[in-house]
Protein backbone atom coordinates (compact mmCIF):
# COMPACT_ATOMS: atom_id res chain seq x y z
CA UNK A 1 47.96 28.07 9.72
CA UNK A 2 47.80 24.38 10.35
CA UNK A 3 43.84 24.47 10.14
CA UNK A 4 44.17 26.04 6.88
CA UNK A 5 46.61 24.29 5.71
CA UNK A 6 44.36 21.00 7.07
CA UNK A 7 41.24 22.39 4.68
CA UNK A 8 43.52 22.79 1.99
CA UNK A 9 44.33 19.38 2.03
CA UNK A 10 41.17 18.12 1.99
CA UNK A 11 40.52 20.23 -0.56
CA UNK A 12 43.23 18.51 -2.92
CA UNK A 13 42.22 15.29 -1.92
CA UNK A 14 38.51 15.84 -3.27
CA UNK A 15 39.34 17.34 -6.10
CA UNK A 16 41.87 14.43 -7.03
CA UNK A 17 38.82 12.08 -6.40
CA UNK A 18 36.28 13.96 -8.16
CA UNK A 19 39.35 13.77 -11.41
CA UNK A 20 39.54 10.18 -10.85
CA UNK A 21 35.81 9.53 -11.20
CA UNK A 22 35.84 11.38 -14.40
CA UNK A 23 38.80 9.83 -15.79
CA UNK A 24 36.81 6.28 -14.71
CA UNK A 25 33.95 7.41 -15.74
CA UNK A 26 35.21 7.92 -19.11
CA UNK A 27 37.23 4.32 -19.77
CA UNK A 28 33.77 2.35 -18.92
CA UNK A 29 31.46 5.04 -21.06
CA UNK A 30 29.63 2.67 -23.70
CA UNK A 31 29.39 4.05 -27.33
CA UNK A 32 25.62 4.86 -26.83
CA UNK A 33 24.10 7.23 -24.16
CA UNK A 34 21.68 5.05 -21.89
CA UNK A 35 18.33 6.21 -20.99
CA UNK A 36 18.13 4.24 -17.99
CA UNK A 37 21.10 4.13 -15.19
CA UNK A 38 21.66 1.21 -12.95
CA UNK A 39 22.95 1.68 -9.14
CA UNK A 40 26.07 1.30 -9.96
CA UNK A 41 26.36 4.20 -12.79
CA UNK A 42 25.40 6.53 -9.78
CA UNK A 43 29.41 6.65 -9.84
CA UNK A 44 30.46 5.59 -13.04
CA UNK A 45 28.23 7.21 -15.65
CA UNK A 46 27.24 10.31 -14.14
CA UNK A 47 27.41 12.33 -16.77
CA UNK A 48 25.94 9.65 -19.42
CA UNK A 49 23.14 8.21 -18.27
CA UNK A 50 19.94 10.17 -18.03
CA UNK A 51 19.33 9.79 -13.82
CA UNK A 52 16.10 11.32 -13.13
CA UNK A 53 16.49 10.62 -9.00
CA UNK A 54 17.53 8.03 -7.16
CA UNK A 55 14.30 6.49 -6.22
CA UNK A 56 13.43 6.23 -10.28
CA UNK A 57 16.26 3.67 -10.05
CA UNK A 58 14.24 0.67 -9.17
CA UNK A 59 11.46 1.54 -11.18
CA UNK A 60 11.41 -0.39 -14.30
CA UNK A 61 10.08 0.76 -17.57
CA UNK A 62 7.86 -0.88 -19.16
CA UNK A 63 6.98 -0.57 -23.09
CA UNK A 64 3.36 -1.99 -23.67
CA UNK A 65 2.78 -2.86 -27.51
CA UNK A 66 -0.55 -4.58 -28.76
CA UNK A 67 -2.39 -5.31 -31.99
CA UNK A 68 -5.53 -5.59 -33.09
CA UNK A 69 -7.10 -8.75 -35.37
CA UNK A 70 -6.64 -7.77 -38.98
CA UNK A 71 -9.55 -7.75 -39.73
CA UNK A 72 -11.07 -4.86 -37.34
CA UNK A 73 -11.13 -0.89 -39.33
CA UNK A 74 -9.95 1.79 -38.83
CA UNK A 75 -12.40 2.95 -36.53
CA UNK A 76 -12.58 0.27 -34.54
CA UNK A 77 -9.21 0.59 -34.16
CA UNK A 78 -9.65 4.07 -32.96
CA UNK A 79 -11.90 2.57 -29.48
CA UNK A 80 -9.42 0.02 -29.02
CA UNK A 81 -6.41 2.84 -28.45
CA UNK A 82 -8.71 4.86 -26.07
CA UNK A 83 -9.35 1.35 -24.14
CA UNK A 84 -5.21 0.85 -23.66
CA UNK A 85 -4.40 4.38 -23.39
CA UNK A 86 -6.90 4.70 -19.93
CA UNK A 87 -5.66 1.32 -18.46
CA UNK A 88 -1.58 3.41 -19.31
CA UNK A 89 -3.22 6.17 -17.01
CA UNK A 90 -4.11 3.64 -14.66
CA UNK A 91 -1.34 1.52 -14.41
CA UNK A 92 1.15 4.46 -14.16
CA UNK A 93 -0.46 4.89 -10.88
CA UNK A 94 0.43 1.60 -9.29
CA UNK A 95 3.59 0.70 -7.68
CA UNK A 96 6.30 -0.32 -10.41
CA UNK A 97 4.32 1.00 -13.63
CA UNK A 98 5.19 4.61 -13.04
CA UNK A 99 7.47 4.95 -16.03
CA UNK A 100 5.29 2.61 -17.88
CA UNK A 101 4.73 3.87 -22.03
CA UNK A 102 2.13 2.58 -24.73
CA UNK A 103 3.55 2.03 -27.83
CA UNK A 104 1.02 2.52 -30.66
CA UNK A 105 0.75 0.04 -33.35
CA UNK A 106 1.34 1.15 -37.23
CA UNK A 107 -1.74 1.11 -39.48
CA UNK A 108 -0.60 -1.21 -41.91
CA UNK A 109 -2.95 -2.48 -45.60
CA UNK A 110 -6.46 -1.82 -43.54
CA UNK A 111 -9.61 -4.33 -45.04
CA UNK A 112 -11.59 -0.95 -45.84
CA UNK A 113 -8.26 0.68 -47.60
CA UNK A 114 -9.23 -0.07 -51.49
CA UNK A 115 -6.28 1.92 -53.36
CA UNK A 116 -4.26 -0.67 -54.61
CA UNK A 117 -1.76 1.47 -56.24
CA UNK A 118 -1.04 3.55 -53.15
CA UNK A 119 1.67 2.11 -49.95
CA UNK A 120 -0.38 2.17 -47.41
CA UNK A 121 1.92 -0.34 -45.09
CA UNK A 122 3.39 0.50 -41.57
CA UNK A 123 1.77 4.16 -41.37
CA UNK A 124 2.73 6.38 -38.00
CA UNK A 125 -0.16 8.02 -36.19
CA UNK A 126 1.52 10.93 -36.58
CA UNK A 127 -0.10 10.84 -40.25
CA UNK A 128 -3.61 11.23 -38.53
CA UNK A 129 -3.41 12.55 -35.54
CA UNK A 130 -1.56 15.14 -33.41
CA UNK A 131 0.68 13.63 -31.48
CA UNK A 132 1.58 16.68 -28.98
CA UNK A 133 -2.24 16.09 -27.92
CA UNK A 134 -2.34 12.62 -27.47
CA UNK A 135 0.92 12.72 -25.40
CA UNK A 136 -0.45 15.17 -22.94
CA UNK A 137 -3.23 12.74 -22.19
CA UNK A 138 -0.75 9.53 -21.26
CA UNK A 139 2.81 8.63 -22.35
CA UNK A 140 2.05 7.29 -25.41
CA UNK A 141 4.88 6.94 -28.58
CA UNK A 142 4.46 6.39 -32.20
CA UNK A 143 6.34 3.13 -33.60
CA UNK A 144 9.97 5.26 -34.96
CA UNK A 145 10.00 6.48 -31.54
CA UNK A 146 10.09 3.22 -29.90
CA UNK A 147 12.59 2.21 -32.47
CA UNK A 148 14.41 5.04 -31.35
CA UNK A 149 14.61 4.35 -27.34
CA UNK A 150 15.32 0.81 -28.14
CA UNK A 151 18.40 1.77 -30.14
CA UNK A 152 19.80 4.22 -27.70
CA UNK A 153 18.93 1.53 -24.85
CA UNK A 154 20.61 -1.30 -26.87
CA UNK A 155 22.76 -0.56 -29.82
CA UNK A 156 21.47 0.48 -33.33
CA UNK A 157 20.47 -2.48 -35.58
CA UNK A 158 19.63 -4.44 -32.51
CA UNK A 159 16.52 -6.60 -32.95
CA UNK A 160 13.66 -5.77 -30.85
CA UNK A 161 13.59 -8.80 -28.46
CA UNK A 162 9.84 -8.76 -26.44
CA UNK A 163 9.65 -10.22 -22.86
CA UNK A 164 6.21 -11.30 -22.27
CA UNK A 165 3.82 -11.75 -25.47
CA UNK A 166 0.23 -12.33 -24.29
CA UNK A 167 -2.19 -13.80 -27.54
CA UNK A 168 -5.64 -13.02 -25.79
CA UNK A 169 -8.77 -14.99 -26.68
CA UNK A 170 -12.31 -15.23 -25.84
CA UNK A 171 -13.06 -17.96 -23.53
CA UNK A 172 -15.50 -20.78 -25.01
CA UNK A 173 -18.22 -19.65 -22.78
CA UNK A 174 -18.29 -15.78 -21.78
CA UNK A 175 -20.97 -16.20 -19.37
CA UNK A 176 -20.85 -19.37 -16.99
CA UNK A 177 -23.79 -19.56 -14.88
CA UNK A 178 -25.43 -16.77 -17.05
CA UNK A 179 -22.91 -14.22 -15.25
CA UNK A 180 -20.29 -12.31 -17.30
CA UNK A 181 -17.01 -12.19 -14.61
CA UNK A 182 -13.58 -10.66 -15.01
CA UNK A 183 -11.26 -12.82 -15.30
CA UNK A 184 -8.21 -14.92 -17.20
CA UNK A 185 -6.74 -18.41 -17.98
CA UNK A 186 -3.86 -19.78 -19.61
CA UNK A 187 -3.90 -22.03 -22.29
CA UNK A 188 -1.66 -24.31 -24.40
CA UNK A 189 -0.98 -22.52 -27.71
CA UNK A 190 -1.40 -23.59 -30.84
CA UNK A 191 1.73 -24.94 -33.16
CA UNK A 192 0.54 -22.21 -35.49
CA UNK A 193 1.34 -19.44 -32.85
CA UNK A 194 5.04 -19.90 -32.78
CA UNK A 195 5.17 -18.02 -35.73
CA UNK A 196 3.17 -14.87 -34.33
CA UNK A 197 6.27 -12.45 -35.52
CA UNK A 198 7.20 -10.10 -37.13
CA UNK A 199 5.06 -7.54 -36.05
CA UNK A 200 3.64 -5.48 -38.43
CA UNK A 201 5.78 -6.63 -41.26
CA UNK A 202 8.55 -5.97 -38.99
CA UNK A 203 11.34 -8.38 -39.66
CA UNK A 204 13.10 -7.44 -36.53
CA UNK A 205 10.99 -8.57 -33.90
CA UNK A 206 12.04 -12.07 -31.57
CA UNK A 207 10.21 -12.88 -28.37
CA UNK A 208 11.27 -14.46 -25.03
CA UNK A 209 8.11 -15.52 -23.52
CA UNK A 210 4.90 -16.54 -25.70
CA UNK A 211 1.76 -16.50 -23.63
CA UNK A 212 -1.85 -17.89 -24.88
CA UNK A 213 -4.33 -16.42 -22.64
CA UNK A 214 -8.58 -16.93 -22.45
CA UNK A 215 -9.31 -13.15 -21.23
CA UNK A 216 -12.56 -11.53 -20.47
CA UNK A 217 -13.14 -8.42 -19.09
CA UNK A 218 -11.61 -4.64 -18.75
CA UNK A 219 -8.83 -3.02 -19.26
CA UNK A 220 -7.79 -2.54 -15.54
CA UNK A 221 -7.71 -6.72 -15.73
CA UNK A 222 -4.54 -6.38 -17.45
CA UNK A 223 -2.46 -5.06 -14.38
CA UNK A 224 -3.38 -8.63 -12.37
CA UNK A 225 -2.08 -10.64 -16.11
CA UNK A 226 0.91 -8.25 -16.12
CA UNK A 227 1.72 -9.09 -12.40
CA UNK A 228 0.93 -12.81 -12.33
CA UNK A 229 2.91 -13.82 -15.04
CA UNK A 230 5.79 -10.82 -14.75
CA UNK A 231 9.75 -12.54 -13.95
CA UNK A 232 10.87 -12.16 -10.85
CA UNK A 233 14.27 -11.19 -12.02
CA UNK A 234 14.52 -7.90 -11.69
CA UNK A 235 14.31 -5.93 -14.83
CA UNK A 236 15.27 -2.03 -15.83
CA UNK A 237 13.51 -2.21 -19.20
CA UNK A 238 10.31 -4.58 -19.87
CA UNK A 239 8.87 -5.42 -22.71
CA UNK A 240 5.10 -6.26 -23.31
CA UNK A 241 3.38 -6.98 -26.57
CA UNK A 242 -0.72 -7.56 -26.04
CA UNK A 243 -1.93 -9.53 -28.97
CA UNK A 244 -5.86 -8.98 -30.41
CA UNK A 245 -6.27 -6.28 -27.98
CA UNK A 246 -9.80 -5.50 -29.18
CA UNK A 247 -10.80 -8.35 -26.98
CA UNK A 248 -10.25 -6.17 -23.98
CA UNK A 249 -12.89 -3.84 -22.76
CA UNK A 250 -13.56 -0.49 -21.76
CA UNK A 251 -13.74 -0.25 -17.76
CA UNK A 252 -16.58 2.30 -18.33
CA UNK A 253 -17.39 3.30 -21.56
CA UNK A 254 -18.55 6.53 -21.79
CA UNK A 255 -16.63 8.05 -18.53
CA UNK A 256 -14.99 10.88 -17.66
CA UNK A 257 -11.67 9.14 -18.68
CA UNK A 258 -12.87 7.79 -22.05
CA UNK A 259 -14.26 11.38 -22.90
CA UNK A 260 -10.53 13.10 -21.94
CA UNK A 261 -8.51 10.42 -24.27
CA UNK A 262 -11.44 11.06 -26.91
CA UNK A 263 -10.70 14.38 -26.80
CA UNK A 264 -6.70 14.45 -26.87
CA UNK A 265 -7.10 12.75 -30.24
CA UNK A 266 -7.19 15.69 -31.95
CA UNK A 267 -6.40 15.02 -35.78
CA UNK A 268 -3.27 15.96 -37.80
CA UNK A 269 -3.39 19.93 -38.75
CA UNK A 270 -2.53 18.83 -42.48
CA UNK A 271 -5.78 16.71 -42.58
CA UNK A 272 -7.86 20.02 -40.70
CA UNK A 273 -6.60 22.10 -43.16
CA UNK A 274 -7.85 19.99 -46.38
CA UNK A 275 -11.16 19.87 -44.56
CA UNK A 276 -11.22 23.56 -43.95
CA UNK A 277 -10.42 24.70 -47.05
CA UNK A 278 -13.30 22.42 -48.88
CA UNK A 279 -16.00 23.22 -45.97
CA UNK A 280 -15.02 27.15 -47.14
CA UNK A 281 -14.78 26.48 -51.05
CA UNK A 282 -17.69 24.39 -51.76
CA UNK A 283 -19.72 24.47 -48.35
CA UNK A 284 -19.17 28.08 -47.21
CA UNK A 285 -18.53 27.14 -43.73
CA UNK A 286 -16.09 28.20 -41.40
CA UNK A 287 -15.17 27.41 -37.47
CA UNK A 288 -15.76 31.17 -36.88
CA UNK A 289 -19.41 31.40 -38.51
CA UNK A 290 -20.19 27.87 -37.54
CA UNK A 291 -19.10 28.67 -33.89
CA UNK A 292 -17.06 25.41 -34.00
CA UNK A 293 -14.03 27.01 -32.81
CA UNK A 294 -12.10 25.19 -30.34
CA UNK A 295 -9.31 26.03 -27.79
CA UNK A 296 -5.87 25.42 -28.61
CA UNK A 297 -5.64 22.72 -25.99
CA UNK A 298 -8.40 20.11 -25.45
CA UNK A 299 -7.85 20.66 -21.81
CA UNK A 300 -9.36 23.77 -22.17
CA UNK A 301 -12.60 22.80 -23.33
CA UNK A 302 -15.58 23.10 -21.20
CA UNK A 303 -19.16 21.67 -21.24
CA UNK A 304 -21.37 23.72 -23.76
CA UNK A 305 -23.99 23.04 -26.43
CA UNK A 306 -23.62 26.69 -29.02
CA UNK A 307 -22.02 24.78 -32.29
CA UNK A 308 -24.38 25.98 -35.06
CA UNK A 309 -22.94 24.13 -38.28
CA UNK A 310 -22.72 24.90 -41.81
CA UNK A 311 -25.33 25.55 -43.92
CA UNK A 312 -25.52 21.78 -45.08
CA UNK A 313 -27.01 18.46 -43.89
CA UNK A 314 -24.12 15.14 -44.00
CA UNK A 315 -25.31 12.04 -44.39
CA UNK A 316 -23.25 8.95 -43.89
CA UNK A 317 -24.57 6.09 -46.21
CA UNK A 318 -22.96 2.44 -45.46
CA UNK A 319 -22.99 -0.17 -48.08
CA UNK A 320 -20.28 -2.58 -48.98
CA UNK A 321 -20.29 -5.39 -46.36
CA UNK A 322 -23.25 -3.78 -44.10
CA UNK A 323 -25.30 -4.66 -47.43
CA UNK A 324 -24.80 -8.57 -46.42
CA UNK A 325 -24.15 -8.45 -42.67
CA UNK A 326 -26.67 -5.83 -41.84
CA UNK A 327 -29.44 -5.70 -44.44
CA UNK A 328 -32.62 -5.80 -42.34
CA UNK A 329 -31.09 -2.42 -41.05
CA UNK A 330 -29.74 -1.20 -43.76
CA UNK A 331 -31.65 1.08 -46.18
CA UNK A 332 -31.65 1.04 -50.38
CA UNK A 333 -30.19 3.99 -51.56
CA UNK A 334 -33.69 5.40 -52.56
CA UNK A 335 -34.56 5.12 -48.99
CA UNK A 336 -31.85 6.91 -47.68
CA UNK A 337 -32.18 9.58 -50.27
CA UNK A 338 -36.04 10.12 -49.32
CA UNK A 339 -35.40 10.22 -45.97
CA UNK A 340 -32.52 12.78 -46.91
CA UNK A 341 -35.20 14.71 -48.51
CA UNK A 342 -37.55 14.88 -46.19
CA UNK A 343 -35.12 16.15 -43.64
CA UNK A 344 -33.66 19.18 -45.75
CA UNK A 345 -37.52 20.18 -46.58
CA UNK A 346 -37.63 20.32 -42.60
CA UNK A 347 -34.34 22.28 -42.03
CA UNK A 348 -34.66 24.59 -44.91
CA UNK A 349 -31.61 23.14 -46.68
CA UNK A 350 -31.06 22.95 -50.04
CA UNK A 351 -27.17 21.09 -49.83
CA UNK A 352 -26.09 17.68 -48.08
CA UNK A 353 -22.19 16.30 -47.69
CA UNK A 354 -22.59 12.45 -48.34
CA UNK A 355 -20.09 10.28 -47.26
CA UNK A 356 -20.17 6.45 -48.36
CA UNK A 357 -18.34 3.50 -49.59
CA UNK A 358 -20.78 3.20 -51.63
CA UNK A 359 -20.12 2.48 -55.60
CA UNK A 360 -20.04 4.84 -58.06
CA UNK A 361 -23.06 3.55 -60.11
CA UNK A 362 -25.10 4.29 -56.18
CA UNK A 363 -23.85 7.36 -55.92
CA UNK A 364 -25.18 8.59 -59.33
CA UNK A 365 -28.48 7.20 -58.72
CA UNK A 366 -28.51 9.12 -54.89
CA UNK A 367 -27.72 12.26 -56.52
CA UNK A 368 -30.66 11.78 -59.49
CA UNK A 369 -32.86 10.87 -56.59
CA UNK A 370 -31.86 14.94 -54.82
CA UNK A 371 -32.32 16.20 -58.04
CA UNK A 372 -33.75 19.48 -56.26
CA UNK A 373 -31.34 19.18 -53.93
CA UNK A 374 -27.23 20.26 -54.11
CA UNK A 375 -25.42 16.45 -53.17
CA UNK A 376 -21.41 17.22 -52.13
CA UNK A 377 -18.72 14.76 -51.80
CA UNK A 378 -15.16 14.68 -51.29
CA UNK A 379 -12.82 13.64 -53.70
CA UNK A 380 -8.44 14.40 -53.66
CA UNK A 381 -7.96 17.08 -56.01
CA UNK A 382 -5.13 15.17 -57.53
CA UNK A 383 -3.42 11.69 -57.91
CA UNK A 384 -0.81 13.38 -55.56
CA UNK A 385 -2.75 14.60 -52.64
CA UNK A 386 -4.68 11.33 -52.78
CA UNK A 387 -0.93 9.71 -52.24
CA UNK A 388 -0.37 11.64 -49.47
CA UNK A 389 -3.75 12.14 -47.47
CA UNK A 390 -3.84 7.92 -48.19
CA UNK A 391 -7.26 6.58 -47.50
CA UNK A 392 -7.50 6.69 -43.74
CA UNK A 393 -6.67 10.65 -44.10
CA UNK A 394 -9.61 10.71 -46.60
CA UNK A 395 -11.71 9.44 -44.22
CA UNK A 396 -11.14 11.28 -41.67
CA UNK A 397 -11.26 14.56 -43.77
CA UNK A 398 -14.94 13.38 -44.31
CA UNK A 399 -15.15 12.82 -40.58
CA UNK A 400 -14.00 16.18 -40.06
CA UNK A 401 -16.91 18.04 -42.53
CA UNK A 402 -19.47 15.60 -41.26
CA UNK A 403 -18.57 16.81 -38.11
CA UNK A 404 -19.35 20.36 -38.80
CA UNK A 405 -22.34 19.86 -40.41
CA UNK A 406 -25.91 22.09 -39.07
CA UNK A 407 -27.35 18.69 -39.21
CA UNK A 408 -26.07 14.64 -39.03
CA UNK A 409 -27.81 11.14 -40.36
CA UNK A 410 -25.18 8.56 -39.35
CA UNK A 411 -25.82 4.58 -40.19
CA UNK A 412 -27.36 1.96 -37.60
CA UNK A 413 -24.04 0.37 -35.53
CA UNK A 414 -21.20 2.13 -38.09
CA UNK A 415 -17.78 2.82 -35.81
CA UNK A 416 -17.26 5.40 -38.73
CA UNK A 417 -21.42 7.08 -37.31
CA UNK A 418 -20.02 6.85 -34.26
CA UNK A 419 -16.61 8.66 -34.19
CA UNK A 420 -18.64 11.40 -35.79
CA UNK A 421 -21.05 11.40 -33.20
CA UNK A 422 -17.85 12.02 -30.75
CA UNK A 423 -16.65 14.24 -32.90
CA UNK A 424 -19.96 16.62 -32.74
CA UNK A 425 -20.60 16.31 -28.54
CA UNK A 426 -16.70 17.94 -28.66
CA UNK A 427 -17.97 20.87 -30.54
CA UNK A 428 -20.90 21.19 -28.75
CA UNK A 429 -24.05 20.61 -30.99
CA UNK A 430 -27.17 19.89 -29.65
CA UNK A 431 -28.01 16.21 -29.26
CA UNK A 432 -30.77 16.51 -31.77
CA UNK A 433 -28.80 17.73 -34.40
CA UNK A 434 -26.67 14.63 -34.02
CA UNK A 435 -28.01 11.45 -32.58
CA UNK A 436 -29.60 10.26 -35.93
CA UNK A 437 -29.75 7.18 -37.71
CA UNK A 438 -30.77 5.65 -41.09
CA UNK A 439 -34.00 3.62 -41.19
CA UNK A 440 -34.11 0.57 -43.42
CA UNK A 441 -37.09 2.05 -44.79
CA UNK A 442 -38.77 5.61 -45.06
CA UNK A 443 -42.00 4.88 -44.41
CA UNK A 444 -40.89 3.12 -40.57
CA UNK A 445 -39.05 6.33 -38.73
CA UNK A 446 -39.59 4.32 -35.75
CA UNK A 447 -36.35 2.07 -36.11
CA UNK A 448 -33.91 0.76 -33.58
CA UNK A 449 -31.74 3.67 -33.07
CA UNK A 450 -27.79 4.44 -32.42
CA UNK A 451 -27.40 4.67 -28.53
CA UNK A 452 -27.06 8.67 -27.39
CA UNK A 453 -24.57 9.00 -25.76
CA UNK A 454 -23.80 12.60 -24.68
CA UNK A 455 -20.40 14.08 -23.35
CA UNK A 456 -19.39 13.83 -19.66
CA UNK A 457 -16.69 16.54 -18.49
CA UNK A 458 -14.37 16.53 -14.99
């Protein structure tokens, strides 16, 4: 009796405790649930805070934001992501960075992005890509959901105060002693730099820290900048922005790891579905026909060269600023159209998808110059599809039937050639079939060339 009656008051007493904990528990509960606990909510907010284990509470999170210079496209823009999102892979594996997140920057009034009367400000990848994918490559978040975390973390309507801002710039002289070497330097900023924010048109962006840095060299470079200059209070949330990212560069380019992020950026399904349904209205081509089907996951895909293609030749034809910057390797229109010609005389083609910035006066004269020949293009069906696809989605629904073409000409060092070119070593063409660029003239087939370079699998 007395041991029983001994368990049974320990019994009471726990229980008692346990009630007193929740009752505590509940008087120091803020009005927003935290992400992130502290040691001392082990007790206090057990039931609020989202405590993953105990050993996750030292590790800090860290948010990593960048940009990219203005000026730089859309495509360009494209390689920069797939440099930051293999140093997130990276750094996640080194001690402290384990809950470390990439927060992608909006696309935001691009240089290439002519439709004046459309908003195309502070866009969401979301609009272009497929997220799911992307996030099963790395932990990587679209702009609303950052806004998101950093509300539940801090309050709504909180501004978004940044920790560290790095500006990165090229040093004066890239290769002292003829010898390219990793490395980085701080500098004294600029007046003009204090007024670096908002970001993005944001209005609610302040920063703690503003960093000028001379940088050279690859991604991975970016762990030593984030250690050296990191404070050495300890932190539960940090918060990086990387200015002119694009400076940074690819630890191999071409890799195993650059081919897996290539190929999580799958695109949008509402942008694959516009391109289906013109490839199957006006091209008569289809993933099933073409053999261009792929897996539901791009982890699934394996090494293989059986894409056939529609029954069409796509031609990308670069004009616009490639016309000054470029023009000993960029051809006339009547040159690309010949060599056009001559290449759907040697396929057996009678129909070619052109896409092209180029004006609507040169696009009448390449199509009386194919006169034998069936010239497609893409165009919105309506004012309000164009409003929704905006011009980035255009693009890439041009990317997307250039990709399935039987047969590709791309132009001489385009980033818009070039994601194609990825594009087409997913699917599996052969290298023939895509590797192909423009010659300034028809009559020299011998011309520098875009580099080949072919898909590498795990």
């Amino acid at each position: 009796m007395q041991l029983h009656s001994l368990r049974q008051m320990l019994v009471n007493q726990l229980s008692c405790s346990f009630l007193l904990l929740l009752a505590i528990s509940q008087i120091v509960h803020t009005t927003h649930i935290r992400e992130i606990c502290e040691k001392r909510d082990i007790f206090f907010d057990v039931f609020h805070c989202q405590l993953l284990d105990t050993s996750a509470l030292d590790e800090c999170i860290t948010y990593i934001l960048y940009d990219v210079n203005p000026s730089e496209g859309f495509n360009l823009r494209r390689d920069v992501y797939i440099r930051m999102a293999v140093f997130l892979q990276f750094l996640r594996t080194q001690p402290g960075y384990h809950r470390s997140k990439l927060v992608l920057p909006p696309w935001s009034n691009l240089v290439h992005w002519r439709s004046q009367n459309i908003d195309q400000t502070q866009l969401f990848w979301n609009h272009f890509f497929d997220m799911r994918s992307m996030k099963s490559y790395t932990d990587v978040m679209d702009m609303h959901e950052f806004f998101d975390a950093y509300e539940r973390l801090h309050g709504k309507g909180a501004d978004v105060l940044i920790d560290e801002v790095y500006k990165l710039k090229h040093f004066d002289n890239m290769f002292e002693n003829g010898v390219f070497v990793d490395k980085f330097e701080e500098h004294v900023c600029p007046r003009s730099d204090s007024s670096m924010l908002p970001y993005f048109g944001y209005g609610n962006f302040t920063a703690n820290e503003f960093t000028c840095i001379y940088f050279q060299g690859s991604a991975m470079l970016l762990h030593r900048l984030l250690e050296t200059f990191k404070s050495k209070q300890q932190k539960y949330v940090r918060y990086v922005l990387v200015q002119n990212a694009e400076i940074v560069l690819h630890d191999m380019w071409g890799n195993v790891d650059y081919w897996e992020a290539r190929r999580s950026m799958r695109f949008a399904h509402d942008l694959v579905d516009v391109a289906s349904r013109f490839r199957l209205e006006f091209l008569n081509s289809s993933d099933k026909q073409d053999r261009t089907v792929r897996p539901p996951s791009w982890m699934d895909e394996r090494k293989q060269r059986e894409a056939r293609g529609g029954d069409y030749l796509c031609a990308h034809i670069r004009r616009a600023d490639f016309l000054y910057g470029r023009d000993k390797t960029t051809p006339t229109i009547q040159s690309a159209a010949l060599q056009i010609r001559s290449k759907l005389l040697e396929l057996g083609m009678k129909t070619v998808f052109v896409t092209s910035d180029c004006s609507r006066m040169e696009f009448y004269n390449l199509k009386n110059y194919l006169k034998r020949f069936r010239v497609v293009r893409f165009a919105p069906e309506s004012y309000e599809q164009r409003l929704a696809l905006k011009d980035g989605g255009i693009a890439i629904v041009d990317q997307i039937i250039c990709s399935h073409a039987r047969y590709f000409i791309g132009t001489y060092e385009s980033t818009f050639t070039y994601r194609i070119y990825e594009e087409r070593e997913i699917l599996g063409f052969l290298k023939d079939h895509t590797f192909n660029t423009f010659c300034k003239s028809e009559k020299d087939m011998n011309c520098e060339k875009n580099t080949v370079w072919p898909i590498v699998y795990n």
